[in-house]
C-alpha atoms as a PDB file:
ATOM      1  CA  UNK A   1      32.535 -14.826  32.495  1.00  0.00           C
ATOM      2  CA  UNK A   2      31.575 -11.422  31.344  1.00  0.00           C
ATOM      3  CA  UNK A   3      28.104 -12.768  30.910  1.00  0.00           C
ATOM      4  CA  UNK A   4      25.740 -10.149  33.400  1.00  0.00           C
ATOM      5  CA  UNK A   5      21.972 -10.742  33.481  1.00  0.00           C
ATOM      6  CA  UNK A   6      19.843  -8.167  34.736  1.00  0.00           C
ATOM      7  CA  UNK A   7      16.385  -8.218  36.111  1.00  0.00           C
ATOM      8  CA  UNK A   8      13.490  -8.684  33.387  1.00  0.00           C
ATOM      9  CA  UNK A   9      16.616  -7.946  30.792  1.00  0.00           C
ATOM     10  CA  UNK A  10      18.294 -10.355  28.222  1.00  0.00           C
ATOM     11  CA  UNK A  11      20.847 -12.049  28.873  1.00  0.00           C
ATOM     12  CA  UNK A  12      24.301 -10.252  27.160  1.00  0.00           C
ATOM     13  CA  UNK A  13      25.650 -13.491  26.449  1.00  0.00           C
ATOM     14  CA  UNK A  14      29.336 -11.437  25.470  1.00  0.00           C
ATOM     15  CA  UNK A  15      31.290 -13.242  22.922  1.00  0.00           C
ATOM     16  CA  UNK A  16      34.685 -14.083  23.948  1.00  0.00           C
ATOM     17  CA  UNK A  17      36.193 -12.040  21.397  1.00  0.00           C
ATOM     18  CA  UNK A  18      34.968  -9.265  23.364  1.00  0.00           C
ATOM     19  CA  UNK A  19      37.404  -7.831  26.041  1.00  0.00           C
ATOM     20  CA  UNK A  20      37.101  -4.596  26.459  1.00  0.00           C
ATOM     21  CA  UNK A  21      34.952  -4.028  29.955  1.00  0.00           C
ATOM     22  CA  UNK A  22      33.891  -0.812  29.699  1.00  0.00           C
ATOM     23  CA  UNK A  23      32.357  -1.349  26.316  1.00  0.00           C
ATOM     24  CA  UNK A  24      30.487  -5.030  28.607  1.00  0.00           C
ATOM     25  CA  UNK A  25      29.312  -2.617  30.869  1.00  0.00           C
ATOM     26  CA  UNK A  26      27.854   0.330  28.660  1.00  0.00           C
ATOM     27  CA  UNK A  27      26.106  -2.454  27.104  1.00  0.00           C
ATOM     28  CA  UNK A  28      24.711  -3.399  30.182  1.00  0.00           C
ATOM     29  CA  UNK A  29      23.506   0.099  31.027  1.00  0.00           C
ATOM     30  CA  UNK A  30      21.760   0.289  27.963  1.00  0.00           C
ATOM     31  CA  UNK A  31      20.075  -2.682  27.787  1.00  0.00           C
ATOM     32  CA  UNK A  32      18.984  -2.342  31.490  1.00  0.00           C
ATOM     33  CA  UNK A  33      17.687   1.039  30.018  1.00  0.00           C
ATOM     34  CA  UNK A  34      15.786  -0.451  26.628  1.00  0.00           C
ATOM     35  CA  UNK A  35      14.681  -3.704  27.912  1.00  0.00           C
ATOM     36  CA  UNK A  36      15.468  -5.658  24.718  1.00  0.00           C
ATOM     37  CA  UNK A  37      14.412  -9.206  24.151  1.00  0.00           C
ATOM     38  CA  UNK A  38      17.717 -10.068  23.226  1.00  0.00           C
ATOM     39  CA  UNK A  39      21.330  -8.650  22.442  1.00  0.00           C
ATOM     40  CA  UNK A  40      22.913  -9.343  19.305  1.00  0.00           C
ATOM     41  CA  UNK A  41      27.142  -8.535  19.129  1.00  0.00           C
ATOM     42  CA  UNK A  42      28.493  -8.341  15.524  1.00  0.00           C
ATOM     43  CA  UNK A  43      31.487  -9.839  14.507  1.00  0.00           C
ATOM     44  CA  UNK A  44      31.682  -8.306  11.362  1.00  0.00           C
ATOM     45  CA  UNK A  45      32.348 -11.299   9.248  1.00  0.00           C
ATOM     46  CA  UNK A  46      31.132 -11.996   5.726  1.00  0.00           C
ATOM     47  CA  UNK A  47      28.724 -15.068   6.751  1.00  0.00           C
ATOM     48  CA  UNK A  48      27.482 -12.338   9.268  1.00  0.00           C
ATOM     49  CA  UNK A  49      26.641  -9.498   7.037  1.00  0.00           C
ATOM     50  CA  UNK A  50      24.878 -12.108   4.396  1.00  0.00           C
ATOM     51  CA  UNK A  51      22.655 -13.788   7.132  1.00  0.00           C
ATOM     52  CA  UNK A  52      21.374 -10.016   8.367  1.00  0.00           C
ATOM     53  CA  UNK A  53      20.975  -8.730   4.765  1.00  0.00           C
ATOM     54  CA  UNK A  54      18.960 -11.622   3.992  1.00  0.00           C
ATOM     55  CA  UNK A  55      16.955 -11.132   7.160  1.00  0.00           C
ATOM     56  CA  UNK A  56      16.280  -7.476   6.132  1.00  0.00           C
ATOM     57  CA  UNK A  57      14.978  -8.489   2.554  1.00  0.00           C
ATOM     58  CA  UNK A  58      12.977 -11.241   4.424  1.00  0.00           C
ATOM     59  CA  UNK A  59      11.830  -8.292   6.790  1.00  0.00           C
ATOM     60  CA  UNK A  60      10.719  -5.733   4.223  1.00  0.00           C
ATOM     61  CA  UNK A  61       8.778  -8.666   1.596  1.00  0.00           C
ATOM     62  CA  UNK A  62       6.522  -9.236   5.112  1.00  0.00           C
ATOM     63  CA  UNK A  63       6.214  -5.970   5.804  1.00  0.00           C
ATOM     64  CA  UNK A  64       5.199  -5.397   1.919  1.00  0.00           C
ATOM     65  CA  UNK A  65       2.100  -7.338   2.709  1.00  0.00           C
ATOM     66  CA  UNK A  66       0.893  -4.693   4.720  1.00  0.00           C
ATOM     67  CA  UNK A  67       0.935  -1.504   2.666  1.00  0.00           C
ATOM     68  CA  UNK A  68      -1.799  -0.982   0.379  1.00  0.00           C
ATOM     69  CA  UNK A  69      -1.784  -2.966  -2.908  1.00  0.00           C
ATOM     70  CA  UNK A  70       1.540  -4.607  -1.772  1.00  0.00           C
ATOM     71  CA  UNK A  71       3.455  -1.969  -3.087  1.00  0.00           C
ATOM     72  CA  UNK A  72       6.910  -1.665  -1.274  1.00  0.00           C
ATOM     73  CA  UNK A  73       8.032   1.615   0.812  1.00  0.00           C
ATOM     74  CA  UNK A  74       9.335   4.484  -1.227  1.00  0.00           C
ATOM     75  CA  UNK A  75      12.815   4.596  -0.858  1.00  0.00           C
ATOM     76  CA  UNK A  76      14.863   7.268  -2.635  1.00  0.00           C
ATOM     77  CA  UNK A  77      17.193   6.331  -5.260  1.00  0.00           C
ATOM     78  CA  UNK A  78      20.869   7.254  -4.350  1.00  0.00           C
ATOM     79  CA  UNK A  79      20.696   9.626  -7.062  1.00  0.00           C
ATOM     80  CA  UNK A  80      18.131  11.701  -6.434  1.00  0.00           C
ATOM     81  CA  UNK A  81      19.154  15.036  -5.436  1.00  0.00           C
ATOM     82  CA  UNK A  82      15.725  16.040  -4.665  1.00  0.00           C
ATOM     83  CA  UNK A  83      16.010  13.615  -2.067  1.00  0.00           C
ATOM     84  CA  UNK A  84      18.537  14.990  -0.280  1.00  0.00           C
ATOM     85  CA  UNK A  85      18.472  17.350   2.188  1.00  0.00           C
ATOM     86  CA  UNK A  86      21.402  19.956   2.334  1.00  0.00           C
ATOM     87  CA  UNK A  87      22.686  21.492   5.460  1.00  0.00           C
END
């Protein structure tokens, strides 16, 4: 049940907690569209958000490997107005 596969797409595999069937479908649309190797739904719990932020860090330490003399990606500091760009 609300589980569509599409040619040479991932599977949607919907979470039951998931009703709403325009949302299913839109979802389907894109992902025909994109061609992911997977879909991932959030359920927005705390064990989620934990898992994925420790994913990320995981993410950017590999990545760090690849920039020259392992230094890690400039990222602005939330206080830098310089930073910012008005508009």
């Amino acid at each position: 049940m609300n589980q569509p596969t599409m040619k040479g797409v991932a599977t949607l595999n919907v979470p039951s907690y998931v009703k709403h069937q325009k949302l299913i479908d839109w979802v389907a649309e894109i992902a025909a569209l994109t061609m992911p190797d997977n879909v991932y739904w959030c359920d927005g719990s705390e064990e989620e958000y934990d898992r994925l932020c420790a994913q990320m860090v995981e993410a950017i330490l590999k990545a760090k490997h690849f920039l020259p003399n392992n230094a890690l990606p400039p990222y602005p500091e939330p206080n830098d107005q310089i930073s910012r760009v008005s508009g």
